[in-house]
PDB file of N, CA and C in Angstrom:
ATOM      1  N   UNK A   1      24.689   8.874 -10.185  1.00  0.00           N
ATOM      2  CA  UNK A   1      25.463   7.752 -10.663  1.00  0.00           C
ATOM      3  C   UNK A   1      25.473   6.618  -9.634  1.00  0.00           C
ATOM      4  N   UNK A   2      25.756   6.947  -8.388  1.00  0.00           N
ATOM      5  CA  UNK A   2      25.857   6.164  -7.380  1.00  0.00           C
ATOM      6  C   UNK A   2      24.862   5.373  -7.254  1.00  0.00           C
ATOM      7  N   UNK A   3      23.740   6.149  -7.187  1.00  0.00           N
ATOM      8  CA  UNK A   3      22.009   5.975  -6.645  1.00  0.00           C
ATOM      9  C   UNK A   3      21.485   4.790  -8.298  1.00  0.00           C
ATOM     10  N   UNK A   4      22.378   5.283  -8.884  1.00  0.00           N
ATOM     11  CA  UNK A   4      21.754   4.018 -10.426  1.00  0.00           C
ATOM     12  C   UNK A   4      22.773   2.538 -10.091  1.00  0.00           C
ATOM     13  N   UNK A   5      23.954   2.360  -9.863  1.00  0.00           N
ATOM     14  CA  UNK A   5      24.479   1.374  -9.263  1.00  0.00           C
ATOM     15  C   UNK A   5      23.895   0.639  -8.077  1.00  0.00           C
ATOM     16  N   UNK A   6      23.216   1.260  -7.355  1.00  0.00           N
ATOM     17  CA  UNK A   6      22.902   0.936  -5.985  1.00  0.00           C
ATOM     18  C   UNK A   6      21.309   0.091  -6.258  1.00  0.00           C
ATOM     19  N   UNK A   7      20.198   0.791  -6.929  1.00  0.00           N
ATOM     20  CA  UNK A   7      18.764   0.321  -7.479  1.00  0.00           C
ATOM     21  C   UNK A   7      18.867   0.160  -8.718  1.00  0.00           C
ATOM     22  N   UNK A   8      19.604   0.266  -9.547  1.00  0.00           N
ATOM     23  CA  UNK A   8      19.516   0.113 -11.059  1.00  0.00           C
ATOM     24  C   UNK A   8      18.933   1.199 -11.915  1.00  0.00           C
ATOM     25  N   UNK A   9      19.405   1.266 -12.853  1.00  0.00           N
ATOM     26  CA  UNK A   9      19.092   2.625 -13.928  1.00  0.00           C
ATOM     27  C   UNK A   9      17.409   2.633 -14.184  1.00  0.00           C
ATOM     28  N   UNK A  10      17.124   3.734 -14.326  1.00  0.00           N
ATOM     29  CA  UNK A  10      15.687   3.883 -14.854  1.00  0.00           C
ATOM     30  C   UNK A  10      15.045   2.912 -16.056  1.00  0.00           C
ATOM     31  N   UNK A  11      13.760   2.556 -15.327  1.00  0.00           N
ATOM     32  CA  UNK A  11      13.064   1.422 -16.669  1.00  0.00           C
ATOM     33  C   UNK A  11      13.779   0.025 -16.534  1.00  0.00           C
ATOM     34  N   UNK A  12      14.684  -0.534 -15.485  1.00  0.00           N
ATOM     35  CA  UNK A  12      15.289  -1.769 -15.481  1.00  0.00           C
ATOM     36  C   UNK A  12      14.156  -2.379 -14.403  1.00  0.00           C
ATOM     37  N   UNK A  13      14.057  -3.645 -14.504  1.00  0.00           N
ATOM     38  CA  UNK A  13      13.386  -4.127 -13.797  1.00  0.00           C
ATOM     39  C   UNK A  13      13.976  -3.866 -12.145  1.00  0.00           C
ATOM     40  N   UNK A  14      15.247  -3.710 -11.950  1.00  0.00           N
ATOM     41  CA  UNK A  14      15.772  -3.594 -10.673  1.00  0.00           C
ATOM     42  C   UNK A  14      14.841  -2.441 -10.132  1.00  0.00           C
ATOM     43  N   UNK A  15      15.149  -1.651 -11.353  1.00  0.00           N
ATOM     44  CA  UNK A  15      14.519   0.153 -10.306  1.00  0.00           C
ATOM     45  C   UNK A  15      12.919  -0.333 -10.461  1.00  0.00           C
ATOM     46  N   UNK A  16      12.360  -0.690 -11.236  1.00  0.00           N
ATOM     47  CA  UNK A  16      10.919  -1.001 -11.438  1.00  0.00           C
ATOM     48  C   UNK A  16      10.572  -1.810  -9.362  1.00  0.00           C
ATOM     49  N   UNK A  17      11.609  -2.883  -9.279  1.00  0.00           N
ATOM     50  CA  UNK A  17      11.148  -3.544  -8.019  1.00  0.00           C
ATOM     51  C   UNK A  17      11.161  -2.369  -7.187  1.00  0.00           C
ATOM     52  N   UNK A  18      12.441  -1.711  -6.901  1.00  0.00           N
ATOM     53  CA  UNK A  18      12.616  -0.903  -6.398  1.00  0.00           C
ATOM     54  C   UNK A  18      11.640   0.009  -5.823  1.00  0.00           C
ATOM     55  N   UNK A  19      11.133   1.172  -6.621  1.00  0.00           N
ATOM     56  CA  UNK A  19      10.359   1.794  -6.854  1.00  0.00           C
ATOM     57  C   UNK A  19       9.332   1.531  -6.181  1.00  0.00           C
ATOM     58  N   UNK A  20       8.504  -0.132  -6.978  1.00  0.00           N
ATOM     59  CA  UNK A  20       7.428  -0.544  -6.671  1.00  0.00           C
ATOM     60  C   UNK A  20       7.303  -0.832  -4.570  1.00  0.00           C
ATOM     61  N   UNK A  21       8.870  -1.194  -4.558  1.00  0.00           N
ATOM     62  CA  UNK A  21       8.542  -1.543  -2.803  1.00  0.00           C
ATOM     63  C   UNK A  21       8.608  -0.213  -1.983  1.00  0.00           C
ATOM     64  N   UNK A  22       9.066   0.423  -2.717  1.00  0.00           N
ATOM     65  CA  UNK A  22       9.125   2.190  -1.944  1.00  0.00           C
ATOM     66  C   UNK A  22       7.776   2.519  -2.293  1.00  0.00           C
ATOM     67  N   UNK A  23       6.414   2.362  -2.894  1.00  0.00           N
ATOM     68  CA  UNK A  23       5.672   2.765  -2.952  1.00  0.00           C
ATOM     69  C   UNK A  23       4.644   1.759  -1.587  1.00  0.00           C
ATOM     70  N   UNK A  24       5.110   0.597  -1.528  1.00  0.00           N
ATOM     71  CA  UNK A  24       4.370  -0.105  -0.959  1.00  0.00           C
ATOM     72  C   UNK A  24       4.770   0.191   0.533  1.00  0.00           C
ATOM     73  N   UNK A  25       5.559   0.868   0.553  1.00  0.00           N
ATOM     74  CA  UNK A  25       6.134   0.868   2.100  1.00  0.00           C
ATOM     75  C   UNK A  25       5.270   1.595   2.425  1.00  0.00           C
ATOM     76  N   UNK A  26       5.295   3.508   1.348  1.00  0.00           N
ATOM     77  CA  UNK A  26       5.095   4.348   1.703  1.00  0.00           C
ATOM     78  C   UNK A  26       3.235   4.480   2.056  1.00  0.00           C
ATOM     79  N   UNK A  27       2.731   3.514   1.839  1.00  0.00           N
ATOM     80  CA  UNK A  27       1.230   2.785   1.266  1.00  0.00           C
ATOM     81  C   UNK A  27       0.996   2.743   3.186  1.00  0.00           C
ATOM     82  N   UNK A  28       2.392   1.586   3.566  1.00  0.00           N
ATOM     83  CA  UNK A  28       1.541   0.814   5.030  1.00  0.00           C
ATOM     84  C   UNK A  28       2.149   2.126   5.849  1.00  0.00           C
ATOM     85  N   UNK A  29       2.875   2.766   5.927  1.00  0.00           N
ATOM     86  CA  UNK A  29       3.323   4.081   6.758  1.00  0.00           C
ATOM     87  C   UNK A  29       2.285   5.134   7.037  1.00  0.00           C
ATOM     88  N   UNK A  30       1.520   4.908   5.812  1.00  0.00           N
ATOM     89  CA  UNK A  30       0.086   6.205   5.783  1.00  0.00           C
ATOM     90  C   UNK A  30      -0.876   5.321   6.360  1.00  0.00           C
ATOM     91  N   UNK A  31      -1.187   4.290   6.259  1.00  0.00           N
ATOM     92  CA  UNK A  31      -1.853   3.973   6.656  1.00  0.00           C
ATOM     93  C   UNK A  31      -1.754   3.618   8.124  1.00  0.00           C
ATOM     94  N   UNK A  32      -0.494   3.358   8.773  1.00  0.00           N
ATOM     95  CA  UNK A  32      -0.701   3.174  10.280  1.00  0.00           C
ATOM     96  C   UNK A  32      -0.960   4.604  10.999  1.00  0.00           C
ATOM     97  N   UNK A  33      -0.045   5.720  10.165  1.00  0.00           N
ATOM     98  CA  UNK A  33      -0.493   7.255  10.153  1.00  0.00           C
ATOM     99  C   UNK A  33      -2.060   7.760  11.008  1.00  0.00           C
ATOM    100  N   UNK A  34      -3.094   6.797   9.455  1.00  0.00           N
ATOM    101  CA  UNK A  34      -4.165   7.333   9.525  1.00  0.00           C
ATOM    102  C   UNK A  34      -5.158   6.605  10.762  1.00  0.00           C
ATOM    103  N   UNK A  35      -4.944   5.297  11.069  1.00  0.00           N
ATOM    104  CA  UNK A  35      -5.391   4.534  11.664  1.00  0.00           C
ATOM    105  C   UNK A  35      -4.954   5.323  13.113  1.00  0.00           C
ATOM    106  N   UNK A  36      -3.571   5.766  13.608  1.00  0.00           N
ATOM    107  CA  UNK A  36      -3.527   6.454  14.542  1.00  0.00           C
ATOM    108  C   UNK A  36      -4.110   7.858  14.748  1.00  0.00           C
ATOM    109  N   UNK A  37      -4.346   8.459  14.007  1.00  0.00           N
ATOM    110  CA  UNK A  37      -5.204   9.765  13.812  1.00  0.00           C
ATOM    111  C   UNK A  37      -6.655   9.764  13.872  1.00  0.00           C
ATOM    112  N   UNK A  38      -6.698   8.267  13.687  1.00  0.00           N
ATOM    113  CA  UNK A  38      -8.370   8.127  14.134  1.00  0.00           C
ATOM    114  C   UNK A  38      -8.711   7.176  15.474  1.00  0.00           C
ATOM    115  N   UNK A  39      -7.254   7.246  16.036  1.00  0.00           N
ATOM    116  CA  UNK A  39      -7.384   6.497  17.666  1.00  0.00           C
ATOM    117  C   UNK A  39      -7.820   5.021  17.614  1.00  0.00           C
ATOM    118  N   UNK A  40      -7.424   4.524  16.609  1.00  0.00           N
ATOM    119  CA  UNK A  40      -7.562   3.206  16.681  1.00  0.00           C
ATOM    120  C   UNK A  40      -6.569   2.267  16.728  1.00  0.00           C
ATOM    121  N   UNK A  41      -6.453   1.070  17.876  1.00  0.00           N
ATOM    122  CA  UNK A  41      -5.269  -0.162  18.029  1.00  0.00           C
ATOM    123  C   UNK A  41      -5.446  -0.943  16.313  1.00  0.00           C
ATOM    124  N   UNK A  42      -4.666  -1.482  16.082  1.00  0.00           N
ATOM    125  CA  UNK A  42      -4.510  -2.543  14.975  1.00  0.00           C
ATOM    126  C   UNK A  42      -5.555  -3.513  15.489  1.00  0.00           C
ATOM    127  N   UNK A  43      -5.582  -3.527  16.683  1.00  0.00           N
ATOM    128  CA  UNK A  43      -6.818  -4.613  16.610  1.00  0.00           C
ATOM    129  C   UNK A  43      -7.994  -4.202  16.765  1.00  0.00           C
ATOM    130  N   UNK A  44      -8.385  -3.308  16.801  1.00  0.00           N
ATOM    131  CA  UNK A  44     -10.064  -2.367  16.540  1.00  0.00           C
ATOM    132  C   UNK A  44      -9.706  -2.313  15.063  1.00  0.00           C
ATOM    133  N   UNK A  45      -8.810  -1.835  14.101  1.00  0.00           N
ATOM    134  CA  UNK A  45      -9.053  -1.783  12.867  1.00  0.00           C
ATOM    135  C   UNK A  45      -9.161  -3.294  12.464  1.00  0.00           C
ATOM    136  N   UNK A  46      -8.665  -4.163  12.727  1.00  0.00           N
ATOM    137  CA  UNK A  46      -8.978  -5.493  12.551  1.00  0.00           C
ATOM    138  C   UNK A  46     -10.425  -6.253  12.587  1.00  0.00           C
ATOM    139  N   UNK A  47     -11.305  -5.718  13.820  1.00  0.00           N
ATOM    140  CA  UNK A  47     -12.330  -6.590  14.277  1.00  0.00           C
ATOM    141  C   UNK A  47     -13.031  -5.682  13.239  1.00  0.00           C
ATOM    142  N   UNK A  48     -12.755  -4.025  12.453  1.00  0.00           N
ATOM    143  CA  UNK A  48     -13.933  -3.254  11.195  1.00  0.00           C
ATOM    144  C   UNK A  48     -13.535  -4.011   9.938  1.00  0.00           C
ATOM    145  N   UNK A  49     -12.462  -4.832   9.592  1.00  0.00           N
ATOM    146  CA  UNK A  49     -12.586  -5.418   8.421  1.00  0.00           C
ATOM    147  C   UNK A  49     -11.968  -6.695   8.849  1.00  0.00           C
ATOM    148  N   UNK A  50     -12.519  -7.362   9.654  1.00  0.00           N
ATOM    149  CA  UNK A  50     -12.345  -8.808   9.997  1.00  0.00           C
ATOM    150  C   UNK A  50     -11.182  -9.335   9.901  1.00  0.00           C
ATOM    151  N   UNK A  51     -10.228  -8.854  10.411  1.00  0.00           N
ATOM    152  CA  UNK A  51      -9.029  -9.889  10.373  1.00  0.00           C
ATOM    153  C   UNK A  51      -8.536  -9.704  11.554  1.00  0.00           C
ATOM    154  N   UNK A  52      -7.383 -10.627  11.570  1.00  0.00           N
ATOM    155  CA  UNK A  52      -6.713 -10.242  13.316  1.00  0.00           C
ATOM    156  C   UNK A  52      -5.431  -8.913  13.238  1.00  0.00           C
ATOM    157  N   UNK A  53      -5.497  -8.440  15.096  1.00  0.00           N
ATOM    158  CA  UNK A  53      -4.057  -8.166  14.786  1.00  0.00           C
ATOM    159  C   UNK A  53      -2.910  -7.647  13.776  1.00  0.00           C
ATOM    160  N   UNK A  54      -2.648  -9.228  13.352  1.00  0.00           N
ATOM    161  CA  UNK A  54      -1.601  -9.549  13.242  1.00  0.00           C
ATOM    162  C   UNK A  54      -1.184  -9.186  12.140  1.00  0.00           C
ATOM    163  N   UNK A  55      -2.627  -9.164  10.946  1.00  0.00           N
ATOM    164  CA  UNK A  55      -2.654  -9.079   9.402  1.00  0.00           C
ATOM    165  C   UNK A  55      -3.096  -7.807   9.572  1.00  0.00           C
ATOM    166  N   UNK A  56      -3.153  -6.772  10.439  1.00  0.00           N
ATOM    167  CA  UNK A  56      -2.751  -5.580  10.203  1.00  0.00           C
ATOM    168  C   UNK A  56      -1.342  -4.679  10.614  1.00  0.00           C
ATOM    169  N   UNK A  57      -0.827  -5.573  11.613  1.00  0.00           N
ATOM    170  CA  UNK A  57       0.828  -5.267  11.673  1.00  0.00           C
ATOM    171  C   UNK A  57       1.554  -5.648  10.687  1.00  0.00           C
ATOM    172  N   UNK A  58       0.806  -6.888   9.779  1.00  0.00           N
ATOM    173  CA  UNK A  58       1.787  -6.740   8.677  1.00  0.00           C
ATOM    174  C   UNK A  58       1.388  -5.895   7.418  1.00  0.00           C
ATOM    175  N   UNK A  59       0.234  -5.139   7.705  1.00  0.00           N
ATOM    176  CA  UNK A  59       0.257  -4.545   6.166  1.00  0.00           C
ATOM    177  C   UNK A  59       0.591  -3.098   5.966  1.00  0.00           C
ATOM    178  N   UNK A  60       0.710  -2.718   8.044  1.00  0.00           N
ATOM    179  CA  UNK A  60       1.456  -1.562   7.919  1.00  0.00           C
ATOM    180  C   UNK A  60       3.064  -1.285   7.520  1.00  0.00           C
ATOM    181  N   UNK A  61       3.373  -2.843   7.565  1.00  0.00           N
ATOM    182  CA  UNK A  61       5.001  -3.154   7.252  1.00  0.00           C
ATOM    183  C   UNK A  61       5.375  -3.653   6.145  1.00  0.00           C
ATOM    184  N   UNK A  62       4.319  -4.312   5.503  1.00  0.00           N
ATOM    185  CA  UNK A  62       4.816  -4.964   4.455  1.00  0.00           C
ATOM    186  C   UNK A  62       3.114  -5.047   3.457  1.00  0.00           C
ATOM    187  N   UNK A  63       3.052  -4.011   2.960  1.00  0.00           N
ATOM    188  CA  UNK A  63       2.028  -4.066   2.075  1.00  0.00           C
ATOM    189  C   UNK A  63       2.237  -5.017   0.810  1.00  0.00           C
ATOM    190  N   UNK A  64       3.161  -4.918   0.294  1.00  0.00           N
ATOM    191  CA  UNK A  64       3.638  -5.856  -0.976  1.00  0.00           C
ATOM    192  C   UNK A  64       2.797  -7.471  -1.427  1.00  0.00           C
ATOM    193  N   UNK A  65       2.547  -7.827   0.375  1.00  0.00           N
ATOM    194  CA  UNK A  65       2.082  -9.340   0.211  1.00  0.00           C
ATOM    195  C   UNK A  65       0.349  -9.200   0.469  1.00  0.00           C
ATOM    196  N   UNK A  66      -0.184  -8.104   0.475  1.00  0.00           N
ATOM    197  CA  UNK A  66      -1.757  -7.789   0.802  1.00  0.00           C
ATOM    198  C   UNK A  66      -2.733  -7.752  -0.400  1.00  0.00           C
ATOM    199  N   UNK A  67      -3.745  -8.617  -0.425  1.00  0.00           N
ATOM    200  CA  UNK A  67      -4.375  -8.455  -1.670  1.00  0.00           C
ATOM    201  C   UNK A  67      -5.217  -7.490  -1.471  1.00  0.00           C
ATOM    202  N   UNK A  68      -5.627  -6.976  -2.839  1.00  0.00           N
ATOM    203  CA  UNK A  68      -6.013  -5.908  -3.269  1.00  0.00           C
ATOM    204  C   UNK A  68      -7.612  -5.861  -2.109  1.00  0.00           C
ATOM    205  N   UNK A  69      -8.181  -6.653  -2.285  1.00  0.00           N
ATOM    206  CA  UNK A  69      -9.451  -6.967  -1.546  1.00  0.00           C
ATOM    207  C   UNK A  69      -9.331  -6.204   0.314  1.00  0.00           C
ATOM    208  N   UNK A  70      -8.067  -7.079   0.871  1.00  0.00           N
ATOM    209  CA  UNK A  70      -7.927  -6.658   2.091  1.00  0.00           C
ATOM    210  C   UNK A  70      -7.428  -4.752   2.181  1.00  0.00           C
ATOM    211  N   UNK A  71      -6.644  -4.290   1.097  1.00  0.00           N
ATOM    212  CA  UNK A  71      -6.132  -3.280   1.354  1.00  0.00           C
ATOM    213  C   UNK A  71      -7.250  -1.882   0.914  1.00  0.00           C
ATOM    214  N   UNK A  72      -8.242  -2.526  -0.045  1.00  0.00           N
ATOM    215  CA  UNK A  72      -9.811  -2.014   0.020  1.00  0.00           C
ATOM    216  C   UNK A  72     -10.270  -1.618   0.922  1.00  0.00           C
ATOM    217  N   UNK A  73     -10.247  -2.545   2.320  1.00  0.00           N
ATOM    218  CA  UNK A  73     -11.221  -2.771   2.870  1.00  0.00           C
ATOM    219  C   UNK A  73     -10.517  -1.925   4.258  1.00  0.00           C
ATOM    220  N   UNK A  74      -9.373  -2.339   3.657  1.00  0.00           N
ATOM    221  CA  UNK A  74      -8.951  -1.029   5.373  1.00  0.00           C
ATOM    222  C   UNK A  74      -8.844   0.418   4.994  1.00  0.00           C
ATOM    223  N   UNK A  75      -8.881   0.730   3.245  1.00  0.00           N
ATOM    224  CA  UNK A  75      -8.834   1.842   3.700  1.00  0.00           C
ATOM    225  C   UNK A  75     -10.296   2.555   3.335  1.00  0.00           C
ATOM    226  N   UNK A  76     -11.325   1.641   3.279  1.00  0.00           N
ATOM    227  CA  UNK A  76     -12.869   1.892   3.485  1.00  0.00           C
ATOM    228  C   UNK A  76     -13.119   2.153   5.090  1.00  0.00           C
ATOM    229  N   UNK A  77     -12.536   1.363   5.968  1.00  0.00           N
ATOM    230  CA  UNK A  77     -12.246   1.340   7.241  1.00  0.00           C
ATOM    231  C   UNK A  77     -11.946   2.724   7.692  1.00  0.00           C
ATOM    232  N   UNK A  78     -10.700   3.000   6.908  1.00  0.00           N
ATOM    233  CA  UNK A  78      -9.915   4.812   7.691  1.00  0.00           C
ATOM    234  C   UNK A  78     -10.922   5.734   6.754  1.00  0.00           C
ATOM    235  N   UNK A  79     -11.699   5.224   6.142  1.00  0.00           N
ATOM    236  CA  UNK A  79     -12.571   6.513   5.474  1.00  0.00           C
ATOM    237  C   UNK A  79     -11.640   7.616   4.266  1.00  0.00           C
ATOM    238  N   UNK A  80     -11.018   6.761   3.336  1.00  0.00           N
ATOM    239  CA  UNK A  80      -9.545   6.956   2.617  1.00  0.00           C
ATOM    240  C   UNK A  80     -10.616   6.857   1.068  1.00  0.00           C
ATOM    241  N   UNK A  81     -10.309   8.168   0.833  1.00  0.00           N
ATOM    242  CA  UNK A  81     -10.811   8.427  -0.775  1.00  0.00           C
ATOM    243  C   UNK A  81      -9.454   7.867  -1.559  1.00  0.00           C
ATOM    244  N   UNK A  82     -10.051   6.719  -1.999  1.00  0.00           N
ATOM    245  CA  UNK A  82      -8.622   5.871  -3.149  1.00  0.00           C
ATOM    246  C   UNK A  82      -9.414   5.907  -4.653  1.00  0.00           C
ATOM    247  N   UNK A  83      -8.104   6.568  -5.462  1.00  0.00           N
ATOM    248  CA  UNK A  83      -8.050   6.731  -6.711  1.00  0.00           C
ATOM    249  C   UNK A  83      -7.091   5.386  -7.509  1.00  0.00           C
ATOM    250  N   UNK A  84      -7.466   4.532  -8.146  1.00  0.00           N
ATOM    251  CA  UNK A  84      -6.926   3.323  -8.504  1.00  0.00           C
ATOM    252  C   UNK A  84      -6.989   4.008 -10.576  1.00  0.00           C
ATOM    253  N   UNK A  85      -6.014   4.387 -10.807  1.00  0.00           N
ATOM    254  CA  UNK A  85      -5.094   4.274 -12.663  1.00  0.00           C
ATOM    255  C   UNK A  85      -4.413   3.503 -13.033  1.00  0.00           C
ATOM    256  N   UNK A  86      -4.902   2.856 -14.278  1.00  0.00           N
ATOM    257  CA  UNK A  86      -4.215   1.377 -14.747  1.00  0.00           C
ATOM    258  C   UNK A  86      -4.036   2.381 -16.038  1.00  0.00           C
ATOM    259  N   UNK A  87      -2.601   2.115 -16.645  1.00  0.00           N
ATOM    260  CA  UNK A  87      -2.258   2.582 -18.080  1.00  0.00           C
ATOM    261  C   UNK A  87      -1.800   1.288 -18.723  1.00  0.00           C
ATOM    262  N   UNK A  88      -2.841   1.042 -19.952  1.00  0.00           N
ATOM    263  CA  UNK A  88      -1.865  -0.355 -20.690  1.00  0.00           C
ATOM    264  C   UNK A  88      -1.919   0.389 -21.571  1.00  0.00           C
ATOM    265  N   UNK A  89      -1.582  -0.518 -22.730  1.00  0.00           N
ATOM    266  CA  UNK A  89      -1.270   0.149 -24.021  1.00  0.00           C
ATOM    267  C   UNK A  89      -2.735   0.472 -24.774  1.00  0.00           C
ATOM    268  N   UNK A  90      -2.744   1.296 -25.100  1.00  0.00           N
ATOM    269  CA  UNK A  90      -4.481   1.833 -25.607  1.00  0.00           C
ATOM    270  C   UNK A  90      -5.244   1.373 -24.792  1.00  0.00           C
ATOM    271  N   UNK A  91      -4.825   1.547 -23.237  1.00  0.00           N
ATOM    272  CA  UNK A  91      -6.091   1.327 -22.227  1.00  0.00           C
ATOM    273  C   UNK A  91      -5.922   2.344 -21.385  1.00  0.00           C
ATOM    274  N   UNK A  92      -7.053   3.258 -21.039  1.00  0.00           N
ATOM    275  CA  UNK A  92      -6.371   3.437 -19.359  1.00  0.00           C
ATOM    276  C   UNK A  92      -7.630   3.675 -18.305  1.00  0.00           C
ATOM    277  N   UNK A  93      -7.833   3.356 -17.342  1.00  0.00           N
ATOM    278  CA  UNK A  93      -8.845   2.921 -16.496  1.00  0.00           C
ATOM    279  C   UNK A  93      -8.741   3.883 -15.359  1.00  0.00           C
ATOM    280  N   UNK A  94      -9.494   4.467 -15.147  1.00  0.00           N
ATOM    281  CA  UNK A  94      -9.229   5.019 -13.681  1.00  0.00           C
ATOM    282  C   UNK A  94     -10.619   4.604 -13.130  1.00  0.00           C
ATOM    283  N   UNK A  95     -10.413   4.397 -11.874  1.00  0.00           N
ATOM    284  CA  UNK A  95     -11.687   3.711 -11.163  1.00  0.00           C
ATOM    285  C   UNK A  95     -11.611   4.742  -9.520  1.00  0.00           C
ATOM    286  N   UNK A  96     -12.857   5.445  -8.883  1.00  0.00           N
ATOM    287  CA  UNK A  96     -12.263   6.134  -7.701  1.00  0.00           C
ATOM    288  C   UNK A  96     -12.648   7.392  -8.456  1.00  0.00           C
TER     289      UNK A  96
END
């Protein structure tokens, strides 16, 4: 009861944001994870898919604002088997 006051009831757009940023967190957490398990600074994973730094401290923190392209490409980088499922209505796509 509490926990539906606090993020909003199931299927509301509140819990939908919700949800969606708990997934994105849990996205840059594995990924700084994996990047440390393979002994690499943010900026060695940076100079394997060209960016600085900086735009990899933020995507271990804040994946939400990373396009799809960059978040490809780092986890082609950590050597990350990604499974990508789209469900629309009489569609569903799995790619991976």
């Amino acid at each position: 009861q509490v926990q539906d006051e606090l993020i909003g009831e199931l299927g509301t757009p509140e819990r939908d944001r919700f949800e969606y940023e708990l997934q994105m967190d849990l996205i840059g957490k594995a990924i700084k994870q994996t990047r440390k398990e393979r002994n690499l600074t943010q900026e060695e994973l940076g100079k394997l898919i060209g960016v600085q730094k900086a735009q990899i401290s933020r995507i271990e923190n804040n994946t939400s604002n990373v396009t799809m392209d960059t978040l490809m490409r780092v986890f082609g980088a950590l050597k990350a088997k990604v499974r990508l499922q789209v469900e629309l209505p009489n569609i569903n796509i799995t790619i991976g």
